[in-house]
PDB file of N, CA and C in Angstrom:
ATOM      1  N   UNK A   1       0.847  -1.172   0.000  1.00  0.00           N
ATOM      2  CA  UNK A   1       0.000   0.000   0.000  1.00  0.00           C
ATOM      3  C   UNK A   1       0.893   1.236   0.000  1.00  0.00           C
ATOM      4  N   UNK A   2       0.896   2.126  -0.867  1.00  0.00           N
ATOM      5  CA  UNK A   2       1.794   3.522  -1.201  1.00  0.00           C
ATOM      6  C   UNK A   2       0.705   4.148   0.393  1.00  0.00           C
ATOM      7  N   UNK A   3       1.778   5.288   0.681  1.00  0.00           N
ATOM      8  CA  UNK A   3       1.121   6.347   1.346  1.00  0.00           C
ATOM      9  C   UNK A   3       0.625   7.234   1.145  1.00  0.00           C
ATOM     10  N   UNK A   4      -0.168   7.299  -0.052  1.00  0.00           N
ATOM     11  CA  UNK A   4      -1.522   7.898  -0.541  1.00  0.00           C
ATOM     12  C   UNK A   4      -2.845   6.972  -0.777  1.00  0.00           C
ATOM     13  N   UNK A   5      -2.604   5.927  -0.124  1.00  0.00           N
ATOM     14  CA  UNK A   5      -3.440   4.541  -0.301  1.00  0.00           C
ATOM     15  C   UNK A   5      -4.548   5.020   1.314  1.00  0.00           C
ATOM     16  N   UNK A   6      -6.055   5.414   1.069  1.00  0.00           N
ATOM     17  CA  UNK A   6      -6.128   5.398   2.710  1.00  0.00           C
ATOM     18  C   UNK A   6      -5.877   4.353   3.586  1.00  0.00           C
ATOM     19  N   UNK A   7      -5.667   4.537   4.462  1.00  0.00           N
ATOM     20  CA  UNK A   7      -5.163   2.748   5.247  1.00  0.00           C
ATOM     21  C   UNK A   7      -6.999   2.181   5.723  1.00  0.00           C
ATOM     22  N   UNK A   8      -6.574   1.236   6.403  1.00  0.00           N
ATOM     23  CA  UNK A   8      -8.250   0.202   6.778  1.00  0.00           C
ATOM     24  C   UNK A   8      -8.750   1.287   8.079  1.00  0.00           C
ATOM     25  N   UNK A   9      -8.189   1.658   8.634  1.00  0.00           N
ATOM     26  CA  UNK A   9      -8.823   2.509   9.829  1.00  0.00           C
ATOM     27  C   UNK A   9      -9.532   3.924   9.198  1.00  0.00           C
ATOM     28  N   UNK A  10      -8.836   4.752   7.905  1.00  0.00           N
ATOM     29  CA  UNK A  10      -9.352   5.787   7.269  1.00  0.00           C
ATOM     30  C   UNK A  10     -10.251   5.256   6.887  1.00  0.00           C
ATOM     31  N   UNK A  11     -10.413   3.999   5.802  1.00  0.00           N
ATOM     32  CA  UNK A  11     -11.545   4.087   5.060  1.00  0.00           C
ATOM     33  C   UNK A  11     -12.800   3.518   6.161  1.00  0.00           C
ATOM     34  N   UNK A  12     -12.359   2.722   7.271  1.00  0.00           N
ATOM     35  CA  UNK A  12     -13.414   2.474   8.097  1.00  0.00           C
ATOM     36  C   UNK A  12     -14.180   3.559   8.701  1.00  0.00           C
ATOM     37  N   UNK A  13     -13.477   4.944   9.188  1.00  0.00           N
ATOM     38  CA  UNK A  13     -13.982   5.790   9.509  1.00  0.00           C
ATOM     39  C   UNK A  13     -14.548   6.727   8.457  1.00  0.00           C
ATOM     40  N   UNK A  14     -14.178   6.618   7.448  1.00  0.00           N
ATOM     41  CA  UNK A  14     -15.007   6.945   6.207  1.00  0.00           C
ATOM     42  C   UNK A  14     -16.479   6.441   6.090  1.00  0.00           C
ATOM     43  N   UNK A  15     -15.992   5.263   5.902  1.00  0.00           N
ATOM     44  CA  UNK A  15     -17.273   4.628   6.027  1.00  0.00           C
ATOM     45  C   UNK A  15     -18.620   4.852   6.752  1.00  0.00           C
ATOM     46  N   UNK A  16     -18.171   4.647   8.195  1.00  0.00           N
ATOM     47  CA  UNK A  16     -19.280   5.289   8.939  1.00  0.00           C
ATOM     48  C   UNK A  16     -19.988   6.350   9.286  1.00  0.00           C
ATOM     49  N   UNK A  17     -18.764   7.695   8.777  1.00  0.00           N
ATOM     50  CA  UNK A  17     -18.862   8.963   8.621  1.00  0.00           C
ATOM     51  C   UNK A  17     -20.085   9.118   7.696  1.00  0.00           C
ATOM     52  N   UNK A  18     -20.370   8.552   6.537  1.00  0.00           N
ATOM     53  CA  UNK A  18     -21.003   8.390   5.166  1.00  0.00           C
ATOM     54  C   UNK A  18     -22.577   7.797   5.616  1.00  0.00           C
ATOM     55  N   UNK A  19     -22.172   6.798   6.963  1.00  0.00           N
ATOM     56  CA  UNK A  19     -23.419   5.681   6.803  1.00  0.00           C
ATOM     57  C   UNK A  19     -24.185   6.925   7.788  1.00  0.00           C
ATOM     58  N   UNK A  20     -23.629   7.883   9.413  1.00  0.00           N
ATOM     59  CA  UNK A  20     -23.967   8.518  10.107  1.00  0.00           C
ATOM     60  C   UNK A  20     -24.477   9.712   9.255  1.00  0.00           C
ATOM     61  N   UNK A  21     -24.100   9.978   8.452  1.00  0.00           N
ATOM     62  CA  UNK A  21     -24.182  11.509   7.854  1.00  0.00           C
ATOM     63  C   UNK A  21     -25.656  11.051   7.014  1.00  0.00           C
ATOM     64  N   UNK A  22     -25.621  10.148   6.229  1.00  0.00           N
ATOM     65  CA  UNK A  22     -26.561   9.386   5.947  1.00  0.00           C
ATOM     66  C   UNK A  22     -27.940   9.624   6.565  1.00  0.00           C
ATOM     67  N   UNK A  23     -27.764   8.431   7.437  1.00  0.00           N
ATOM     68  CA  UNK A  23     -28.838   8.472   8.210  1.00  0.00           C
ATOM     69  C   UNK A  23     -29.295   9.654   8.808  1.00  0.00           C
ATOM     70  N   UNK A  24     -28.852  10.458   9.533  1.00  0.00           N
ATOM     71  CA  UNK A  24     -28.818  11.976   9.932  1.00  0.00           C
ATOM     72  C   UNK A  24     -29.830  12.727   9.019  1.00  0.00           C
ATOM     73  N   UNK A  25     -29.260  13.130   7.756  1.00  0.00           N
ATOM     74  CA  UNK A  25     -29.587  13.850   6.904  1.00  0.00           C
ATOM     75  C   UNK A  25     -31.670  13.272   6.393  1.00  0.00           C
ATOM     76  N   UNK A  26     -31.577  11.745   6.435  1.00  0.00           N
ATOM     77  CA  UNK A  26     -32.875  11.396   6.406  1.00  0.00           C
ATOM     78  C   UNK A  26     -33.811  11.580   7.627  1.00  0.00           C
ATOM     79  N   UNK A  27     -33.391  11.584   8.756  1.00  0.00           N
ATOM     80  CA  UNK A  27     -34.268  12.205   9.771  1.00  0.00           C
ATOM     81  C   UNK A  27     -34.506  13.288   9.270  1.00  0.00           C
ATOM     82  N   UNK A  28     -33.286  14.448   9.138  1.00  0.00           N
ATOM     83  CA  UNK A  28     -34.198  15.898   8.835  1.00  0.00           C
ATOM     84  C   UNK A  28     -34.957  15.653   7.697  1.00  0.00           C
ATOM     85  N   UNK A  29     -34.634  15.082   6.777  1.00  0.00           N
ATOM     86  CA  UNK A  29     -35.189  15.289   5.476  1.00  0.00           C
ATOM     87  C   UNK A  29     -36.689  14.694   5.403  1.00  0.00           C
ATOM     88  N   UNK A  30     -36.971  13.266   6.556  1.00  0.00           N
ATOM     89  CA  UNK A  30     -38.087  13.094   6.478  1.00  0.00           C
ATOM     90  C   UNK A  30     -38.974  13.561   7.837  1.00  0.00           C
ATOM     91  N   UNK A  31     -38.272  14.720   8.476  1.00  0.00           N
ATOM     92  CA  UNK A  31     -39.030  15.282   9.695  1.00  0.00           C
ATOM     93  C   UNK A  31     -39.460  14.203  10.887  1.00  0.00           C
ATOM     94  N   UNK A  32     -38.258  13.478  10.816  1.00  0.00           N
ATOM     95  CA  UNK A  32     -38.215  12.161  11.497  1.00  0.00           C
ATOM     96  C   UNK A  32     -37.355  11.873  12.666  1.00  0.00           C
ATOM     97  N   UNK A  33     -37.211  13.004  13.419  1.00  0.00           N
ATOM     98  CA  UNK A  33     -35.781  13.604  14.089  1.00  0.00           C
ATOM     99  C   UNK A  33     -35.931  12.505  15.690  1.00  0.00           C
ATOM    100  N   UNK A  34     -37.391  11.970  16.249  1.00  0.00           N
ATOM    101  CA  UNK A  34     -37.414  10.691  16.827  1.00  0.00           C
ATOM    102  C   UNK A  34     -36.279   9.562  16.691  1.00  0.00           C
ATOM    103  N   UNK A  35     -35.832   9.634  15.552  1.00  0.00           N
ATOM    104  CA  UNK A  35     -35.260   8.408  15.097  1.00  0.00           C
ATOM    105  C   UNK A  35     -34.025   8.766  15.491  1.00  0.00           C
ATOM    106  N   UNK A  36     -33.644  10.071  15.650  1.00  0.00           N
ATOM    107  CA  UNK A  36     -32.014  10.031  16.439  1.00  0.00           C
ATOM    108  C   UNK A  36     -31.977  10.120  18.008  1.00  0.00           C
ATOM    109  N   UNK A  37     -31.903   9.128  18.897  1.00  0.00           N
ATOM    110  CA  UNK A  37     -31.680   9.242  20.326  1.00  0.00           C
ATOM    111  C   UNK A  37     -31.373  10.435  20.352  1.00  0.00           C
ATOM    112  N   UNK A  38     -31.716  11.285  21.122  1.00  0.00           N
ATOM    113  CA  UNK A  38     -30.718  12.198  22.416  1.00  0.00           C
ATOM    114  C   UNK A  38     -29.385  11.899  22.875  1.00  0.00           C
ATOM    115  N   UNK A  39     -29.743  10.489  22.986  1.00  0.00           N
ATOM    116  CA  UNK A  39     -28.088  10.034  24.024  1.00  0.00           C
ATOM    117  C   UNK A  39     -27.062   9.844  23.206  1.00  0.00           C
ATOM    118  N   UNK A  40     -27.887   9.065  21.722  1.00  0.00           N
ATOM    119  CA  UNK A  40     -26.527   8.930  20.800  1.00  0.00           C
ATOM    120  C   UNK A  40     -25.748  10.029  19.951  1.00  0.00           C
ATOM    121  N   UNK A  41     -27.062  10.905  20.078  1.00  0.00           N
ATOM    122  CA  UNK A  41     -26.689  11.872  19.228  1.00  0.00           C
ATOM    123  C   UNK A  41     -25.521  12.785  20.039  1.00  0.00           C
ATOM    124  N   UNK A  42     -25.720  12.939  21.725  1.00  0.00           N
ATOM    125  CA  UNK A  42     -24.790  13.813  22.066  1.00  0.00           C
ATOM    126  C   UNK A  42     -23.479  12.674  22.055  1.00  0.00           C
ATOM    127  N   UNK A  43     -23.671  11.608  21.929  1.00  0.00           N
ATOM    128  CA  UNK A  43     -22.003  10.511  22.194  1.00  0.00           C
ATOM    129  C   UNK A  43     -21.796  11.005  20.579  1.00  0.00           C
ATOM    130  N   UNK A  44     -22.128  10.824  19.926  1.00  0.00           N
ATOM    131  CA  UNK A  44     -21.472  11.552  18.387  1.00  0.00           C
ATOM    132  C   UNK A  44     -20.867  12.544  18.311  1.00  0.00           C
ATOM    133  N   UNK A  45     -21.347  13.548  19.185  1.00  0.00           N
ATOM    134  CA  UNK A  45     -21.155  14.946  18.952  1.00  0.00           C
ATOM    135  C   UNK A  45     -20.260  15.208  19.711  1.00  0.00           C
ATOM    136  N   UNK A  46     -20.098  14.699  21.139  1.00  0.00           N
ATOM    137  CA  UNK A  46     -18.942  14.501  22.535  1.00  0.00           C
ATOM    138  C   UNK A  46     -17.653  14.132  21.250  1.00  0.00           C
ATOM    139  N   UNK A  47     -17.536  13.175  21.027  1.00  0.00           N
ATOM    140  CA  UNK A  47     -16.639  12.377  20.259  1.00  0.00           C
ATOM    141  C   UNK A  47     -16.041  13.205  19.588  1.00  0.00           C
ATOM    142  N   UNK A  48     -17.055  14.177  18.373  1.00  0.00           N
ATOM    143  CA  UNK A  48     -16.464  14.484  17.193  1.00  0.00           C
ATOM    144  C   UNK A  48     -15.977  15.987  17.888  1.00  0.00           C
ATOM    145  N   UNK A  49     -16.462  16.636  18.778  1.00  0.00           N
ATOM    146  CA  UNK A  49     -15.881  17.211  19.679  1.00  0.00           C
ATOM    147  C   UNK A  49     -14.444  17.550  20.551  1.00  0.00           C
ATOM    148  N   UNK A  50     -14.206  16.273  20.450  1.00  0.00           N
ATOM    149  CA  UNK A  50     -13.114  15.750  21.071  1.00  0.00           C
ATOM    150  C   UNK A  50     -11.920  15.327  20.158  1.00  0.00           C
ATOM    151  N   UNK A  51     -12.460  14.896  19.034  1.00  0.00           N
ATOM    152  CA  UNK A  51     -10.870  14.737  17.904  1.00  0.00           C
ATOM    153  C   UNK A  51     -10.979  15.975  17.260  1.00  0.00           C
ATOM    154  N   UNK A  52     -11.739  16.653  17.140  1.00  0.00           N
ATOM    155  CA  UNK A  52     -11.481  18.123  16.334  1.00  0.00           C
ATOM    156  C   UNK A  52     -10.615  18.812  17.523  1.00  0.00           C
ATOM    157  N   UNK A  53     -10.862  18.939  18.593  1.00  0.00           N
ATOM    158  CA  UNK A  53     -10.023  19.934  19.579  1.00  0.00           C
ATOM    159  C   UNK A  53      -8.984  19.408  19.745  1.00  0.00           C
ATOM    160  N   UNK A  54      -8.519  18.109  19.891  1.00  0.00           N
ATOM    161  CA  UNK A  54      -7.397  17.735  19.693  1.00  0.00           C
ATOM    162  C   UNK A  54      -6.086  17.580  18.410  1.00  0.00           C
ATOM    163  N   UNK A  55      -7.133  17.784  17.347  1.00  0.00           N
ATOM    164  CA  UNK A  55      -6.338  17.765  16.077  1.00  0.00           C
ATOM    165  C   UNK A  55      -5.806  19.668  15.675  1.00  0.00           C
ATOM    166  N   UNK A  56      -6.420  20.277  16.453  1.00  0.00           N
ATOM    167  CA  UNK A  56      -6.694  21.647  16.545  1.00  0.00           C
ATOM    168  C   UNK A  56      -5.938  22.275  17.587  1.00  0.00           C
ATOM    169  N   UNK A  57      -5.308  21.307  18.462  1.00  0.00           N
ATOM    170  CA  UNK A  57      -4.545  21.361  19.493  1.00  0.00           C
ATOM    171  C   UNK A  57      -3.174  20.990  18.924  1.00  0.00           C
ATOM    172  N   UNK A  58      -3.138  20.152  18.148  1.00  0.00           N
ATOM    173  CA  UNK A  58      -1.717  19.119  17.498  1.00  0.00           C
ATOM    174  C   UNK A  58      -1.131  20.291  16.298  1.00  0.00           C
ATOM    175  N   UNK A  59      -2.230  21.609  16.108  1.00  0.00           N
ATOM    176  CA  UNK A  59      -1.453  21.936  15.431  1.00  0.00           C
ATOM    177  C   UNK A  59      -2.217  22.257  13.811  1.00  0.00           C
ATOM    178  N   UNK A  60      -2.856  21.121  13.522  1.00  0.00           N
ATOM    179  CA  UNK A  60      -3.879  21.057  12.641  1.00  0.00           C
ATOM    180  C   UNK A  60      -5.619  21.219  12.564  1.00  0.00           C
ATOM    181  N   UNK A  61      -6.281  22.721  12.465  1.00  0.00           N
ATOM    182  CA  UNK A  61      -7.717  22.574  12.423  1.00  0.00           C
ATOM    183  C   UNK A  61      -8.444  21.920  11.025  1.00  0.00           C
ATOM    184  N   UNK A  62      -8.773  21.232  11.227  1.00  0.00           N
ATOM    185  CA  UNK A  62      -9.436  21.089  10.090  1.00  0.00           C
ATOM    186  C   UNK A  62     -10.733  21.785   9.592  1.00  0.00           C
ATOM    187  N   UNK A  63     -11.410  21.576   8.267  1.00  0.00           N
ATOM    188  CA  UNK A  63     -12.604  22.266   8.197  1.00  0.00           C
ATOM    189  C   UNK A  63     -13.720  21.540   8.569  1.00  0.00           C
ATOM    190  N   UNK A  64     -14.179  21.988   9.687  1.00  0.00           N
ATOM    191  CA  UNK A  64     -15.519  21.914  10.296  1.00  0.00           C
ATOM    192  C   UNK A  64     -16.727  20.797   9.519  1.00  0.00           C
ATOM    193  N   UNK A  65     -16.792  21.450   8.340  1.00  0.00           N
ATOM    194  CA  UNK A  65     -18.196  20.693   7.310  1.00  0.00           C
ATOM    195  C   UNK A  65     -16.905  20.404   5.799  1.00  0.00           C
ATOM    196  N   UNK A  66     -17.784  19.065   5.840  1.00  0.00           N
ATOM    197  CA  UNK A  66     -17.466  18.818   4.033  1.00  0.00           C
ATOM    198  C   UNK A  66     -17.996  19.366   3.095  1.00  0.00           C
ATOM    199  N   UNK A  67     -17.723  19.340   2.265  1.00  0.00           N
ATOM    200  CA  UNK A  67     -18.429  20.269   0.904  1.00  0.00           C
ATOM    201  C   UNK A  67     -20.065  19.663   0.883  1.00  0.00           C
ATOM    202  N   UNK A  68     -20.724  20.436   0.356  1.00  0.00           N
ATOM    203  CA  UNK A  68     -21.773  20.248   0.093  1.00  0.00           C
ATOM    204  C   UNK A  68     -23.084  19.878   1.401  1.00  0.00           C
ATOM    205  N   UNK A  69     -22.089  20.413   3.032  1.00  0.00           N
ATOM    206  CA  UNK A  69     -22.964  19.669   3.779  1.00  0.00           C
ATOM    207  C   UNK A  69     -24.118  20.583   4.080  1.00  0.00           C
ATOM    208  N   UNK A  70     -24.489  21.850   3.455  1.00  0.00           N
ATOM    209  CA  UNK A  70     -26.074  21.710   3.398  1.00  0.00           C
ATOM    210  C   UNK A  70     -25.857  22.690   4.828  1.00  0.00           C
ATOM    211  N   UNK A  71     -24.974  22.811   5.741  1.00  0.00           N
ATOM    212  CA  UNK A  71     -24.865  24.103   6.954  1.00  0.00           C
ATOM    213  C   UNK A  71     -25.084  25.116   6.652  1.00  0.00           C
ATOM    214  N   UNK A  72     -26.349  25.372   7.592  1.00  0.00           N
ATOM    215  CA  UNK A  72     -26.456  26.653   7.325  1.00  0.00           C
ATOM    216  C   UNK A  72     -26.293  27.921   8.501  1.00  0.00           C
ATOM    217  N   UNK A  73     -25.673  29.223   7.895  1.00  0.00           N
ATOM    218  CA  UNK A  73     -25.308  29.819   9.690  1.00  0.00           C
ATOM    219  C   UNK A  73     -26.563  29.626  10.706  1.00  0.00           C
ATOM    220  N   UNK A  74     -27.665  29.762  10.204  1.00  0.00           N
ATOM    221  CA  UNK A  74     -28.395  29.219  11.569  1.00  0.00           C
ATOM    222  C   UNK A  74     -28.149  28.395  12.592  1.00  0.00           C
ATOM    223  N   UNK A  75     -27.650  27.341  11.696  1.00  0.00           N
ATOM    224  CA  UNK A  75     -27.476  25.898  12.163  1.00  0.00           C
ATOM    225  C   UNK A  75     -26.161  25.903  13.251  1.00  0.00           C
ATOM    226  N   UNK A  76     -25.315  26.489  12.523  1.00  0.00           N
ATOM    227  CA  UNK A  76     -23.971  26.876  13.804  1.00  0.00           C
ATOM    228  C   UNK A  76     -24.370  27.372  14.635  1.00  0.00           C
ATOM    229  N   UNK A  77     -25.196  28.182  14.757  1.00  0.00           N
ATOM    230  CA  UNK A  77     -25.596  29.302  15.440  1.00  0.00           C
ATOM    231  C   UNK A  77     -25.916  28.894  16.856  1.00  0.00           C
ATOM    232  N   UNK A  78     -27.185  28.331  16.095  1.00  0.00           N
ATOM    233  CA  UNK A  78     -28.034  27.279  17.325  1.00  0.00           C
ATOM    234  C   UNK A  78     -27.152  26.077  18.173  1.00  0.00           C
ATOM    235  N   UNK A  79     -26.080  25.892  17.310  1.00  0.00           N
ATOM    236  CA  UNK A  79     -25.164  24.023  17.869  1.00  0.00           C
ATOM    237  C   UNK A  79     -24.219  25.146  18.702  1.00  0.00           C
ATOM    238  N   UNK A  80     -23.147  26.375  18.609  1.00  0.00           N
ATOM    239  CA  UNK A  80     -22.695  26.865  19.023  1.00  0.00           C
ATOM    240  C   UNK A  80     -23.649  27.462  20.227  1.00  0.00           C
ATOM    241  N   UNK A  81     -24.575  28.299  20.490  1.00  0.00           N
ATOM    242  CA  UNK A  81     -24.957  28.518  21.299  1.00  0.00           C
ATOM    243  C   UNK A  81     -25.482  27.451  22.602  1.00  0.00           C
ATOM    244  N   UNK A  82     -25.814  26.194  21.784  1.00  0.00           N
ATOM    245  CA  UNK A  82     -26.296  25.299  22.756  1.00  0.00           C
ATOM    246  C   UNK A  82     -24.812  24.273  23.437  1.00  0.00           C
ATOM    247  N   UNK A  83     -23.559  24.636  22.901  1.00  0.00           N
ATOM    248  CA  UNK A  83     -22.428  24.013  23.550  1.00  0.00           C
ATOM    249  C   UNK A  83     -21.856  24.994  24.148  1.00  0.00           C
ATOM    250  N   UNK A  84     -22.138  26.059  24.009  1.00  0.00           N
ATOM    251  CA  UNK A  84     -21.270  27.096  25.040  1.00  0.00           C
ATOM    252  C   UNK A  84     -22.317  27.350  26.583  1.00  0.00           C
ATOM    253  N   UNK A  85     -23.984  26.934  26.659  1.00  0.00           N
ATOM    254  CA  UNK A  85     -24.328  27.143  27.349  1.00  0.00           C
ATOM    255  C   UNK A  85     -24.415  25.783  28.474  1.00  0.00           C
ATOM    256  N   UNK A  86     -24.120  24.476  27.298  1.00  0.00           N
ATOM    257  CA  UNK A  86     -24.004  23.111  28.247  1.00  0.00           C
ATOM    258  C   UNK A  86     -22.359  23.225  28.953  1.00  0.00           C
ATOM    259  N   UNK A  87     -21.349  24.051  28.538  1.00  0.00           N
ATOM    260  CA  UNK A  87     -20.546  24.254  29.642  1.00  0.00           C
ATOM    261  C   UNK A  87     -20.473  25.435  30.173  1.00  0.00           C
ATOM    262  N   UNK A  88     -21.533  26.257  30.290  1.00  0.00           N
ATOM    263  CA  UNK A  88     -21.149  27.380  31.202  1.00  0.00           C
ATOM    264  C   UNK A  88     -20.436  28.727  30.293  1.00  0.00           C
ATOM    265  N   UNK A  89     -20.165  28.411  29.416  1.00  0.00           N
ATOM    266  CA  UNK A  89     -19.045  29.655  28.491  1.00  0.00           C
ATOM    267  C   UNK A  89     -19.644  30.838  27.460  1.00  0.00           C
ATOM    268  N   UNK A  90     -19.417  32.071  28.696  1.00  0.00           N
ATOM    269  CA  UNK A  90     -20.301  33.189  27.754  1.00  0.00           C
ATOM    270  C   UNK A  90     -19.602  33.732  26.634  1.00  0.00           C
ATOM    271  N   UNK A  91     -20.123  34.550  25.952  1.00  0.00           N
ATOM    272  CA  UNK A  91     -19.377  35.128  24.531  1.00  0.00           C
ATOM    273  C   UNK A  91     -18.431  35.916  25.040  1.00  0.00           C
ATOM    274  N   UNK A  92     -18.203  36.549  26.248  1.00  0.00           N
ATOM    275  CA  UNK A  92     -17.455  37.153  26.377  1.00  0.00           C
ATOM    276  C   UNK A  92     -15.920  36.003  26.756  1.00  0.00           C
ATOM    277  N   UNK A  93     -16.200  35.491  27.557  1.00  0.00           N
ATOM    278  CA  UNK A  93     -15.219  34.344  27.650  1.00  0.00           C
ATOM    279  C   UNK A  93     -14.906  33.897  26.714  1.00  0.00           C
ATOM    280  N   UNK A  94     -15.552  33.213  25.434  1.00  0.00           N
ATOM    281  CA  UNK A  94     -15.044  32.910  24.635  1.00  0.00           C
ATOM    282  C   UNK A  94     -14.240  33.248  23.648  1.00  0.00           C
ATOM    283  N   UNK A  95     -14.804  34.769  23.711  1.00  0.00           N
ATOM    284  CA  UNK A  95     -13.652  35.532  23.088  1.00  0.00           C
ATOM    285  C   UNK A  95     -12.457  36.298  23.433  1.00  0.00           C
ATOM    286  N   UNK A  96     -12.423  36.183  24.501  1.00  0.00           N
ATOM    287  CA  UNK A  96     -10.868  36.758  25.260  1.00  0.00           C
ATOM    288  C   UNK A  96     -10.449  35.041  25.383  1.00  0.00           C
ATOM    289  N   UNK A  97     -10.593  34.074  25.282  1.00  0.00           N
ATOM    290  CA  UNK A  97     -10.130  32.475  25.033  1.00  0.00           C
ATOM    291  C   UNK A  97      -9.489  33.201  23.961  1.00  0.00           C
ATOM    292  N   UNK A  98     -10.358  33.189  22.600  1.00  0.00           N
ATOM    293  CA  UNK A  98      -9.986  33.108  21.455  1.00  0.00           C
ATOM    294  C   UNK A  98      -8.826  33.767  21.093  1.00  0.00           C
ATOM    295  N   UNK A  99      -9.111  35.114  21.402  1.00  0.00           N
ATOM    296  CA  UNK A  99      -7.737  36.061  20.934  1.00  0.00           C
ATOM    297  C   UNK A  99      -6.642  35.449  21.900  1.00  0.00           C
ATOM    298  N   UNK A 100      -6.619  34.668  22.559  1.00  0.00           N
ATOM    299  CA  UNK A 100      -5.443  35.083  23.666  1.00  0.00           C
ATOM    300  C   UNK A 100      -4.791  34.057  23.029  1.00  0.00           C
ATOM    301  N   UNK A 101      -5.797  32.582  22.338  1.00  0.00           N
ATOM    302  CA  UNK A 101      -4.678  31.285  22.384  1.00  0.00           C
ATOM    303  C   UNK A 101      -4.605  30.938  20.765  1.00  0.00           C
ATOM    304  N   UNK A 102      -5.438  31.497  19.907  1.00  0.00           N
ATOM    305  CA  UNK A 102      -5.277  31.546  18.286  1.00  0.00           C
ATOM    306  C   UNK A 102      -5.680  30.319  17.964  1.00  0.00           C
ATOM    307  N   UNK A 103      -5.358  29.511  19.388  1.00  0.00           N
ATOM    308  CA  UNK A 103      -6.650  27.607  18.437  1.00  0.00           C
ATOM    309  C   UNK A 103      -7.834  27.715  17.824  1.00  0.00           C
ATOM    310  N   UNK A 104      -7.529  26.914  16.781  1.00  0.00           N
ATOM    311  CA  UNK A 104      -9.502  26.686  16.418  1.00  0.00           C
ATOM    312  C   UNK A 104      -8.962  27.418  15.020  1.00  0.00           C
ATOM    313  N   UNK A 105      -8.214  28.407  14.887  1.00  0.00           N
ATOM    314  CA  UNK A 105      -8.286  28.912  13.441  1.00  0.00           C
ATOM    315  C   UNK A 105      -7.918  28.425  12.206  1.00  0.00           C
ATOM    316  N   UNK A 106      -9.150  28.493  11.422  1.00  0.00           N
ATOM    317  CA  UNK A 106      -8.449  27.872   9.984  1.00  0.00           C
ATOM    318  C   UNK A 106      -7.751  28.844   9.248  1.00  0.00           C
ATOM    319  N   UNK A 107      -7.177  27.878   8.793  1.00  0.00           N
ATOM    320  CA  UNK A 107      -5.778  28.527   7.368  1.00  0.00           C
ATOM    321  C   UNK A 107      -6.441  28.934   6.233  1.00  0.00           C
ATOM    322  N   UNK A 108      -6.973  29.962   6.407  1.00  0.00           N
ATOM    323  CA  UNK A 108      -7.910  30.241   5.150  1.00  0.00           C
ATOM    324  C   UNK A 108      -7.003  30.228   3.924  1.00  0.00           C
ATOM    325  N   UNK A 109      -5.992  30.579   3.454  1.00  0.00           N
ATOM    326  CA  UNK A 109      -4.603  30.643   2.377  1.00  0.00           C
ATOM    327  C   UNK A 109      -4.417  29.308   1.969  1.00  0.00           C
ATOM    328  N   UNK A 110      -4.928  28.122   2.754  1.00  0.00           N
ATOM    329  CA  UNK A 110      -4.431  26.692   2.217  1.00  0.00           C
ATOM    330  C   UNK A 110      -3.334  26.391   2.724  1.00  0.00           C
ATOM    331  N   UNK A 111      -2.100  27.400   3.381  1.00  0.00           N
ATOM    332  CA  UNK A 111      -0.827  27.226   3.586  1.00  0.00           C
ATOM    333  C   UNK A 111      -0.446  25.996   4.367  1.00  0.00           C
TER     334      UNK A 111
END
């Protein structure tokens, strides 16, 4: 396998990325939003939570949404407001965080 080959752990997490995003997208689409637990939905979100801040920590942010995912600023709006208030973190905090430690920013240049 060259090292532009994804390895079995990429394409596995590919995979499920595809099957979750999937399914997801048909709840909203069929106003069927029952069908996503509460509990699983926040262990998804804990998770994906947790390797973005760390990959964002290592040095590398990545971009947030894949192409075509249909986000709309509302939608941040509402997911951002409802994770800054499940830990306690006002806008003002968050933004003297922000300026002080420069994590989280994307490379808009590609560099």
């Amino acid at each position: 396998m060259s090292s532009s080959e994804p390895s079995i752990a990429e394409q596995s997490f590919s995979a499920l990325a595809v099957e979750i995003a999937g399914r997801m997208a048909e709840a909203v689409d069929d106003r069927a939003l029952d069908r996503v637990p509460d509990e699983a939905l926040g262990q998804i979100f804990g998770s994906l939570i947790r390797v973005f801040a760390a990959k964002a920590q290592d040095g590398h942010t990545p971009r947030p949404f894949a192409r075509n995912s249909g986000i709309a600023i509302t939608d941040v709006a509402i997911c951002c407001t409802a994770l800054m208030d499940s830990v306690g973190l006002s806008t003002f905090e968050l933004g003297a965080w922000e300026s002080m430690s420069g994590l989280g920013k994307l490379d808009r240049d590609g560099k």
